[in-house]
PDB file of N, CA and C in Angstrom:
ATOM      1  N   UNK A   1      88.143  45.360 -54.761  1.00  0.00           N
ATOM      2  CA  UNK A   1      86.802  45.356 -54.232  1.00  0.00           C
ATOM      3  C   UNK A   1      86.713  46.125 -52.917  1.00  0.00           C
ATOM      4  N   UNK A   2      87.779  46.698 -52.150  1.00  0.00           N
ATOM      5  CA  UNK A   2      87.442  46.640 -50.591  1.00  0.00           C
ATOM      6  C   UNK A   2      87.383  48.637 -51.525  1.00  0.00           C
ATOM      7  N   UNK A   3      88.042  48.976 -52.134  1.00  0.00           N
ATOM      8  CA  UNK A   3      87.814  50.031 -52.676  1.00  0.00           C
ATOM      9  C   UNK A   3      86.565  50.636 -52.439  1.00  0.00           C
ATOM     10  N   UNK A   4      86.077  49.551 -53.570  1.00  0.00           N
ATOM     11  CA  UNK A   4      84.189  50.313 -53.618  1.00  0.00           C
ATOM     12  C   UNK A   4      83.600  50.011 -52.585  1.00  0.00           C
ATOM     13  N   UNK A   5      84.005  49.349 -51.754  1.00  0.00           N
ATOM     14  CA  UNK A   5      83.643  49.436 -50.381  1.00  0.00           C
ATOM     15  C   UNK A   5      83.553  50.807 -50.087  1.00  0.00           C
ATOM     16  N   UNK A   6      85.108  51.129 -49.585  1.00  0.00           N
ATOM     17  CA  UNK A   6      84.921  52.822 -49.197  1.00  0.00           C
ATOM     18  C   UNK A   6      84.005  53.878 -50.005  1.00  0.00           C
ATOM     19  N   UNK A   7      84.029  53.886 -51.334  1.00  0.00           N
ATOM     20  CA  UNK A   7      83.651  54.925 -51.652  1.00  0.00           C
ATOM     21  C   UNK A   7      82.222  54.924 -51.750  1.00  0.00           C
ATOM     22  N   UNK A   8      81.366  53.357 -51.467  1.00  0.00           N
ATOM     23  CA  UNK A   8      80.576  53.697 -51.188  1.00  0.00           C
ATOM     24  C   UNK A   8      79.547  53.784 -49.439  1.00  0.00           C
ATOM     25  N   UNK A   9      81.144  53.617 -48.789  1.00  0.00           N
ATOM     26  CA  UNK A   9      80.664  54.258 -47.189  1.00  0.00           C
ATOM     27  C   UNK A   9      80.986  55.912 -47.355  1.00  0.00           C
ATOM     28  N   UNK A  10      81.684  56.295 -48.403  1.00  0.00           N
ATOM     29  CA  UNK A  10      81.902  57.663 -48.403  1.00  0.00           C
ATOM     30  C   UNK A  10      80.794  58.328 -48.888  1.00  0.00           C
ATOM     31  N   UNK A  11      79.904  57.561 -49.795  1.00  0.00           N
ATOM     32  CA  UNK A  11      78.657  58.512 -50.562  1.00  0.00           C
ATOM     33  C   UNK A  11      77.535  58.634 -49.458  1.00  0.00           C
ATOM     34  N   UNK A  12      77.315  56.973 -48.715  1.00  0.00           N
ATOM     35  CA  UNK A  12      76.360  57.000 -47.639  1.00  0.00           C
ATOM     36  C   UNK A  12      76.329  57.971 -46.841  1.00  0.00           C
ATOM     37  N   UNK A  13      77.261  58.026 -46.505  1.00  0.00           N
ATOM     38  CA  UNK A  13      77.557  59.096 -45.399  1.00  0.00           C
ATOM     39  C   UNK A  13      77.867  60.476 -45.680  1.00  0.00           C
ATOM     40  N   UNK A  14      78.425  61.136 -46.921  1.00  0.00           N
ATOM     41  CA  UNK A  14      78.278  62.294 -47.244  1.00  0.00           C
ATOM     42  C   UNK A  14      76.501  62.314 -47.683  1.00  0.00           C
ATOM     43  N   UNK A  15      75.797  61.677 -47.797  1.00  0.00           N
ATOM     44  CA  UNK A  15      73.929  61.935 -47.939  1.00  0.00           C
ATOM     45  C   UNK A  15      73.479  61.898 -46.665  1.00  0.00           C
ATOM     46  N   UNK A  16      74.464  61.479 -45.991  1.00  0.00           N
ATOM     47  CA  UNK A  16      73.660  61.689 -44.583  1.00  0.00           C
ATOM     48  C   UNK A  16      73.577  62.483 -43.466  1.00  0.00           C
ATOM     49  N   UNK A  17      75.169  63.274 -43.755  1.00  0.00           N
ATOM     50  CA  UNK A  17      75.294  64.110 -43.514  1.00  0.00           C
ATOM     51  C   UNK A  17      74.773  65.359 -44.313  1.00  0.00           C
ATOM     52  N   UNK A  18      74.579  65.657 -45.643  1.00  0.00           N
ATOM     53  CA  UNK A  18      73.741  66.364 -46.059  1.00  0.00           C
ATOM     54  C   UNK A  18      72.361  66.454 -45.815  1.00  0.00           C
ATOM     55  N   UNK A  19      71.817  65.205 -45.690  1.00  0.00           N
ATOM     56  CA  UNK A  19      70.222  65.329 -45.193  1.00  0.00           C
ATOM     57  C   UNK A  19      69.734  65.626 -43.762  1.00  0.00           C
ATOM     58  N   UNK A  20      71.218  65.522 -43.183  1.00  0.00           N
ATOM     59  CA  UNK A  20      71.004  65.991 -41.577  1.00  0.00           C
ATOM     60  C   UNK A  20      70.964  68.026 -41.671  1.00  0.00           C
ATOM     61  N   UNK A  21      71.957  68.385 -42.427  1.00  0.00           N
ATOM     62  CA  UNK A  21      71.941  69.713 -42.509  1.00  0.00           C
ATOM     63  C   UNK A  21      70.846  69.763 -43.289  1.00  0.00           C
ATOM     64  N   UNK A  22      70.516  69.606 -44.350  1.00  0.00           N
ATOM     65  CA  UNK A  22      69.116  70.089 -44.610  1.00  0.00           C
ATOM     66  C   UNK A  22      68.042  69.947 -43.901  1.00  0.00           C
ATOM     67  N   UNK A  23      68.120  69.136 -42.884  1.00  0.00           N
ATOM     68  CA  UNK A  23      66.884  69.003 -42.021  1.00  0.00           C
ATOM     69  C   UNK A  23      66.995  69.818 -40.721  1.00  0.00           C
ATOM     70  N   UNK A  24      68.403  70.125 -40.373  1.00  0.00           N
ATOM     71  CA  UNK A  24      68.567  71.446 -39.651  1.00  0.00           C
ATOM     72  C   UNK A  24      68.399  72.669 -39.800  1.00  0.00           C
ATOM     73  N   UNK A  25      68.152  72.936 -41.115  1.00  0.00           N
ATOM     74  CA  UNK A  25      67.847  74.587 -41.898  1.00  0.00           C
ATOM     75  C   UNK A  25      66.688  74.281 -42.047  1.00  0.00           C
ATOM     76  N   UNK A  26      66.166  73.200 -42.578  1.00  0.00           N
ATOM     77  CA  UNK A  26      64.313  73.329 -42.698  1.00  0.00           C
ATOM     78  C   UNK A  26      64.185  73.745 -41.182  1.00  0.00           C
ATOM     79  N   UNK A  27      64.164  72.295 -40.398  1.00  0.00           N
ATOM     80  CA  UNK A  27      63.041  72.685 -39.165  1.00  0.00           C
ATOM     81  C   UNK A  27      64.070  73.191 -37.882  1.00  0.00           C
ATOM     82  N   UNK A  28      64.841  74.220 -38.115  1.00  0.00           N
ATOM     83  CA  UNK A  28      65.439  74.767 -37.239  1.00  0.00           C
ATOM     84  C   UNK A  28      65.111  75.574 -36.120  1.00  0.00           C
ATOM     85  N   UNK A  29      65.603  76.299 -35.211  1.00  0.00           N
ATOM     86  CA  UNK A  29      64.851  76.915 -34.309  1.00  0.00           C
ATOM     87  C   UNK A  29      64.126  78.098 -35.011  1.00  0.00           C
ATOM     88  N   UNK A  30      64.251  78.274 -36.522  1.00  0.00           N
ATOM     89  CA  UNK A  30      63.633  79.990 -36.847  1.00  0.00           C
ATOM     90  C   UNK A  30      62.233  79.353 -37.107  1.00  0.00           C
ATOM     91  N   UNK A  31      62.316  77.879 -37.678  1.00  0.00           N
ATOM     92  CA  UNK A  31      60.935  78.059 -38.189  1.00  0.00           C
ATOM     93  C   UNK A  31      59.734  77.230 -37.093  1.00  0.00           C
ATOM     94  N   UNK A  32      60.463  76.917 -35.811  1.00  0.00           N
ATOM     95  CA  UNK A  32      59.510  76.721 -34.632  1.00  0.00           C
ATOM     96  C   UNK A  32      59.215  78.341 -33.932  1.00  0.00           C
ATOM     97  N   UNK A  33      60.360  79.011 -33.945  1.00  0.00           N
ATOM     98  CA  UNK A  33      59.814  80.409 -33.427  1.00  0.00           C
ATOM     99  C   UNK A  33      59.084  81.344 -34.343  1.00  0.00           C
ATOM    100  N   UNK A  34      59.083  81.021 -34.952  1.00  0.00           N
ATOM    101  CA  UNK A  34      57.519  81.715 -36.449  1.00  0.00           C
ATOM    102  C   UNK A  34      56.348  80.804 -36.069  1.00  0.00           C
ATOM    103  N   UNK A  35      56.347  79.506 -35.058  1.00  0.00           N
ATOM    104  CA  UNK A  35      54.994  79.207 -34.925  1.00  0.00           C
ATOM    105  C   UNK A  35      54.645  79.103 -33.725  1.00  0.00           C
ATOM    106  N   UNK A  36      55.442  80.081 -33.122  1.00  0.00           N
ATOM    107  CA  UNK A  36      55.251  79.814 -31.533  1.00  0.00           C
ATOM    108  C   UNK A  36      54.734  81.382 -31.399  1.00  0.00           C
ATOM    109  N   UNK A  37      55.155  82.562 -32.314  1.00  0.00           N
ATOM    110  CA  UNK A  37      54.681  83.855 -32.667  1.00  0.00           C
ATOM    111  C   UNK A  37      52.903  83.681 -32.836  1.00  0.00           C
ATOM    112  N   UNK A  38      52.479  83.101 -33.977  1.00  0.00           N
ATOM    113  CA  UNK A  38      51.155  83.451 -34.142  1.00  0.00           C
ATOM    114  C   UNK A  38      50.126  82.426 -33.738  1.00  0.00           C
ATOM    115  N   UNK A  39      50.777  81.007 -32.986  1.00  0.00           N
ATOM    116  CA  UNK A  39      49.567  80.237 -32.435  1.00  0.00           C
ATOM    117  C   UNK A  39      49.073  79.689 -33.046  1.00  0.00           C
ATOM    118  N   UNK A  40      48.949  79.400 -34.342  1.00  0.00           N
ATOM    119  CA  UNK A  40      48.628  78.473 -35.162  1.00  0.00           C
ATOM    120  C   UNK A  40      49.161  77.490 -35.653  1.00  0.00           C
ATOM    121  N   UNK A  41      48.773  75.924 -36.089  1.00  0.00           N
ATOM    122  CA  UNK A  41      49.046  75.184 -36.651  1.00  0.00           C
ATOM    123  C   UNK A  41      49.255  74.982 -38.102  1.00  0.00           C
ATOM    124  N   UNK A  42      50.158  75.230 -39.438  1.00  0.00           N
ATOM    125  CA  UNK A  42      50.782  75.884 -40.417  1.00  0.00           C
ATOM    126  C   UNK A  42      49.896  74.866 -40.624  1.00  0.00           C
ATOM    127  N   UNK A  43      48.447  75.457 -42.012  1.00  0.00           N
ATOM    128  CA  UNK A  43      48.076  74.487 -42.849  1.00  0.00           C
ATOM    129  C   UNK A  43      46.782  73.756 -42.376  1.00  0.00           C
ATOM    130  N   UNK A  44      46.870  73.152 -40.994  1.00  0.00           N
ATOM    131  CA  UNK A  44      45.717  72.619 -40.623  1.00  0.00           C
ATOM    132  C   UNK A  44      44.357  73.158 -40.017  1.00  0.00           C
ATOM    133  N   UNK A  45      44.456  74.638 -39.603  1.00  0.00           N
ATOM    134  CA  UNK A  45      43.104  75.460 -39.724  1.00  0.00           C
ATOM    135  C   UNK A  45      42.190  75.725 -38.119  1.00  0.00           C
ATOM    136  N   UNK A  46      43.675  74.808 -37.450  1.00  0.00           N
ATOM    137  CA  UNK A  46      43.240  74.807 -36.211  1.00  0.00           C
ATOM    138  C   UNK A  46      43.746  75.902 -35.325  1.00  0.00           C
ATOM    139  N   UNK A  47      43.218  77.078 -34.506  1.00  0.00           N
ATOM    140  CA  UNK A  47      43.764  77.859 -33.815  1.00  0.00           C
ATOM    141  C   UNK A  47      43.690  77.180 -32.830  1.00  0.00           C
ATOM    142  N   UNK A  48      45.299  77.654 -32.568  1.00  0.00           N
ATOM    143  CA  UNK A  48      46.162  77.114 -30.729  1.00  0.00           C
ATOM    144  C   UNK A  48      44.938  78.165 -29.439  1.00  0.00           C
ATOM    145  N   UNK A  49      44.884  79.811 -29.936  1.00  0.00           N
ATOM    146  CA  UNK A  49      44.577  80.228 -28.845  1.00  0.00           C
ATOM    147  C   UNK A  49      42.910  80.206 -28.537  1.00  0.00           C
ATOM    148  N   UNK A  50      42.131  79.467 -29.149  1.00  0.00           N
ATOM    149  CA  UNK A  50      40.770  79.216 -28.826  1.00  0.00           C
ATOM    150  C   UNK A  50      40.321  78.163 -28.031  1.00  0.00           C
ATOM    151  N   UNK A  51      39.949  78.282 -26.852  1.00  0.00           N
ATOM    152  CA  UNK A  51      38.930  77.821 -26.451  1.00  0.00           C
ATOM    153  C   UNK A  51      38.342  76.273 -26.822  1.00  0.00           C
ATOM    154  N   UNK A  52      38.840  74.925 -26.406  1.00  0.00           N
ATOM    155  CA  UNK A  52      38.249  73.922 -27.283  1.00  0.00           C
ATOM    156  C   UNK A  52      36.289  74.315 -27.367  1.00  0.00           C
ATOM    157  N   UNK A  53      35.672  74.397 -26.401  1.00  0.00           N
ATOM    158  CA  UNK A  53      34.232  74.446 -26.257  1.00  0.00           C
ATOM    159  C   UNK A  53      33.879  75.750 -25.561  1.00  0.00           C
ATOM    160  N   UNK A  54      32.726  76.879 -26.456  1.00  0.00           N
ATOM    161  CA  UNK A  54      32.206  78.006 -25.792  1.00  0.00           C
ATOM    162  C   UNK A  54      31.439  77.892 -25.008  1.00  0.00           C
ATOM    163  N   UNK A  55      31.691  78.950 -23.594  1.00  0.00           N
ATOM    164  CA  UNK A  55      30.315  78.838 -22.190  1.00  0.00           C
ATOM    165  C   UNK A  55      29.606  78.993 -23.510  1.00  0.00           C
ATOM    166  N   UNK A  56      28.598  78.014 -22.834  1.00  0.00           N
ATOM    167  CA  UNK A  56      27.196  78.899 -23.329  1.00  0.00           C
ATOM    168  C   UNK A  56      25.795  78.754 -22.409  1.00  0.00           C
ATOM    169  N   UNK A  57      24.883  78.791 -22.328  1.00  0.00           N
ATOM    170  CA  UNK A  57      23.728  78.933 -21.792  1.00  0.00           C
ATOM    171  C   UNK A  57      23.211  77.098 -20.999  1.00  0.00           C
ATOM    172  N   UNK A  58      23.061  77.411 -19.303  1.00  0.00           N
ATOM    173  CA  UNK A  58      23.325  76.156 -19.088  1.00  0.00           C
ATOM    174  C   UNK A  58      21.240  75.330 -19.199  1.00  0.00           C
ATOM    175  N   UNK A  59      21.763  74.075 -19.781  1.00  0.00           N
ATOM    176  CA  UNK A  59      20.167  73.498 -19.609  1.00  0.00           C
ATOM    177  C   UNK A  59      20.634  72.308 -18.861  1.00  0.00           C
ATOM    178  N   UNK A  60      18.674  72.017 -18.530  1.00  0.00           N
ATOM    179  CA  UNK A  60      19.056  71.514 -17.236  1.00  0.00           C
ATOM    180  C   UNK A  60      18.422  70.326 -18.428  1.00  0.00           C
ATOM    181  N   UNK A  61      18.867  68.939 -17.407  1.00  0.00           N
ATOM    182  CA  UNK A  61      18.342  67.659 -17.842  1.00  0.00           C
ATOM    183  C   UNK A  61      17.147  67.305 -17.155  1.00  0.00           C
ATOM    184  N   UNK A  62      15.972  67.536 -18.156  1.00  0.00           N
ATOM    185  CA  UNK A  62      14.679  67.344 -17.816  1.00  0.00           C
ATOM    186  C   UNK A  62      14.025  66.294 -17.903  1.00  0.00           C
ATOM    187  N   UNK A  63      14.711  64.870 -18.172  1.00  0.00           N
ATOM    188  CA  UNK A  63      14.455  63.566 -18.571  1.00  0.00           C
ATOM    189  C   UNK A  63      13.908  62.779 -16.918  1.00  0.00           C
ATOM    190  N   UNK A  64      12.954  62.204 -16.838  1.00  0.00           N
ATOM    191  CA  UNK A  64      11.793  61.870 -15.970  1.00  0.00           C
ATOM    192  C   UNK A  64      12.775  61.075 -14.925  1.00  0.00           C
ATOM    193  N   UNK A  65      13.789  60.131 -15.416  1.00  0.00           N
ATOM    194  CA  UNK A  65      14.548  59.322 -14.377  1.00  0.00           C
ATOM    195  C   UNK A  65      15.481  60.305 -13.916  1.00  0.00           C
ATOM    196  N   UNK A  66      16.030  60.932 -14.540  1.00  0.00           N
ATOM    197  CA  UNK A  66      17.228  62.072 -14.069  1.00  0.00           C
ATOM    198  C   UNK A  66      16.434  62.676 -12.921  1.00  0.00           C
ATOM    199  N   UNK A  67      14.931  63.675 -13.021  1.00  0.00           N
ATOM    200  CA  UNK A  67      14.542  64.208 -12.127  1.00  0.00           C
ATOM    201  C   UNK A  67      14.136  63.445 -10.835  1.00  0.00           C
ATOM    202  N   UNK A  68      13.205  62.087 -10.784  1.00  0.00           N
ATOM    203  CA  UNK A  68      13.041  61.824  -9.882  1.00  0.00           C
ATOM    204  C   UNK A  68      14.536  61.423  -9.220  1.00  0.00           C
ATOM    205  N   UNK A  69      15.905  61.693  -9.035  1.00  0.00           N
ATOM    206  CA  UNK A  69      16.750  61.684  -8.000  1.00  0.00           C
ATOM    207  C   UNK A  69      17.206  62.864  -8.054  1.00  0.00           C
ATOM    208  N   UNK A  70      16.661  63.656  -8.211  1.00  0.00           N
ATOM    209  CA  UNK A  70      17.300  65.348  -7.781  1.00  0.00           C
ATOM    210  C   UNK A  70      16.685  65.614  -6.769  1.00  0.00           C
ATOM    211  N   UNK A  71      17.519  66.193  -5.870  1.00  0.00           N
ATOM    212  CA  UNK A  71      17.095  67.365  -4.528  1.00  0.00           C
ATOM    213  C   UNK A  71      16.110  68.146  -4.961  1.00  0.00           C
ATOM    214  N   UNK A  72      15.481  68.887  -4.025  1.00  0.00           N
ATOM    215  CA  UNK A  72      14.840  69.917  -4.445  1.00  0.00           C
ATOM    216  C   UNK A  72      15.772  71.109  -4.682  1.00  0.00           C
ATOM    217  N   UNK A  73      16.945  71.089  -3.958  1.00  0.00           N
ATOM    218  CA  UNK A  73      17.761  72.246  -3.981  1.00  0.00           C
ATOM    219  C   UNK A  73      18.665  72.585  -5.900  1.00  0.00           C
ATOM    220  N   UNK A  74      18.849  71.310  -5.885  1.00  0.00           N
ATOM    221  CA  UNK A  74      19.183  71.260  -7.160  1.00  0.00           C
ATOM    222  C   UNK A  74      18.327  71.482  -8.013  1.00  0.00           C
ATOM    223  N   UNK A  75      16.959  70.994  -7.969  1.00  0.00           N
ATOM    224  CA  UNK A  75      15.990  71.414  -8.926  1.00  0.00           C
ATOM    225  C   UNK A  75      15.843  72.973  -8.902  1.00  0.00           C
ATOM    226  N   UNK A  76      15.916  73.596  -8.055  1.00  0.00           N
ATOM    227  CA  UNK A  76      15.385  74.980  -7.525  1.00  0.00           C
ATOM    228  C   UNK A  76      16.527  75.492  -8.381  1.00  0.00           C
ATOM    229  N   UNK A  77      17.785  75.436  -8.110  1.00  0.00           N
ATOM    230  CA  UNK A  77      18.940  76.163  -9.398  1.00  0.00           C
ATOM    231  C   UNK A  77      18.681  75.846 -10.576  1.00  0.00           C
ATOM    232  N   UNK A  78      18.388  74.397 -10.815  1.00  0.00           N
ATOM    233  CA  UNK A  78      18.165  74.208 -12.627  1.00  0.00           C
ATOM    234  C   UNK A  78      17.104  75.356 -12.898  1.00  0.00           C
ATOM    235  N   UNK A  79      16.055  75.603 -12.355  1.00  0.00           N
ATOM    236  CA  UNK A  79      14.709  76.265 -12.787  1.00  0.00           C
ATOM    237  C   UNK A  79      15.073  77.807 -12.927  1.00  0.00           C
ATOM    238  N   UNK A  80      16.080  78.000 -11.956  1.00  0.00           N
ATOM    239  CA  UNK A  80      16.951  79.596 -11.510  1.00  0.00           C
ATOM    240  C   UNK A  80      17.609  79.283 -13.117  1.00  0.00           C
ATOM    241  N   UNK A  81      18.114  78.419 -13.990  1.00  0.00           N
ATOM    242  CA  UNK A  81      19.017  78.836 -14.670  1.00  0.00           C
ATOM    243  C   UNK A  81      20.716  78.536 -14.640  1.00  0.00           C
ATOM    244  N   UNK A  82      20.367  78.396 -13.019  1.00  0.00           N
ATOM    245  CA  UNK A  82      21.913  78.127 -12.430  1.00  0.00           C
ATOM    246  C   UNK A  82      22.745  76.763 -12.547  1.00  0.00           C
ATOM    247  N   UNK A  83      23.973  76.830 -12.923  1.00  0.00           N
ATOM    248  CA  UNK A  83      24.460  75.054 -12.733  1.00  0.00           C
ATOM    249  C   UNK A  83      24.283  74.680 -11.377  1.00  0.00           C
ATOM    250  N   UNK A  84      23.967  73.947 -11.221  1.00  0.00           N
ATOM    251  CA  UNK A  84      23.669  73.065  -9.668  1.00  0.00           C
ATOM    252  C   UNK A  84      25.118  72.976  -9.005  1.00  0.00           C
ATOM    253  N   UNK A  85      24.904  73.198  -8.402  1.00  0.00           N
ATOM    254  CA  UNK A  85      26.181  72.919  -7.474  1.00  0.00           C
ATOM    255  C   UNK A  85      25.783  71.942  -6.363  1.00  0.00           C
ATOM    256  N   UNK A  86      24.534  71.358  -6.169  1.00  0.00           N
ATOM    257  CA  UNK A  86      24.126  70.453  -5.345  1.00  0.00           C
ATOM    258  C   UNK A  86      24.001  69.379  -5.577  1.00  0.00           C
ATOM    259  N   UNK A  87      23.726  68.270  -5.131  1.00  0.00           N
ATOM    260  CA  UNK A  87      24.161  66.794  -5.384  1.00  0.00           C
ATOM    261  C   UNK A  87      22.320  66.867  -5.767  1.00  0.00           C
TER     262      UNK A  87
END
């Protein structure tokens, strides 16, 4: 009995050592530097080099409680177009 003992610490471990090398040739350094080349996420559709949210055109918050605590200075940029930079 102590036999099949060994031979089956010998199978465990020759699969485990095989599944370690196969998991070193899959995700080895070639196939992180093929995704570090084009910036993308393999499969999921998401580009790395964009921008989460585009500038775009600023509006102002014209809601009646928001305005009555604005400066005039701040109002005067919202109306300009401009982001406020004033309290």
């Amino acid at each position: 009995m102590n036999i099949r003992k060994h031979v089956l610490a010998a199978i465990v471990g020759g699969s485990v050592l095989a599944g370690a090398a196969i998991g070193a040739i899959s995700f080895g350094a070639g196939s992180l530097s093929a995704f570090a080349a084009t910036g993308t996420a393999t499969g999921s559709g998401f580009r790395m080099d964009t921008p989460a949210a585009s500038p775009g055109v600023f509006k102002p918050n014209e809601d009646p409680a928001h305005e009555a605590t604005e400066s005039a200075q701040r109002e005067a940029q919202e109306n300009a177009g401009q982001v406020p930079t004033v309290p």
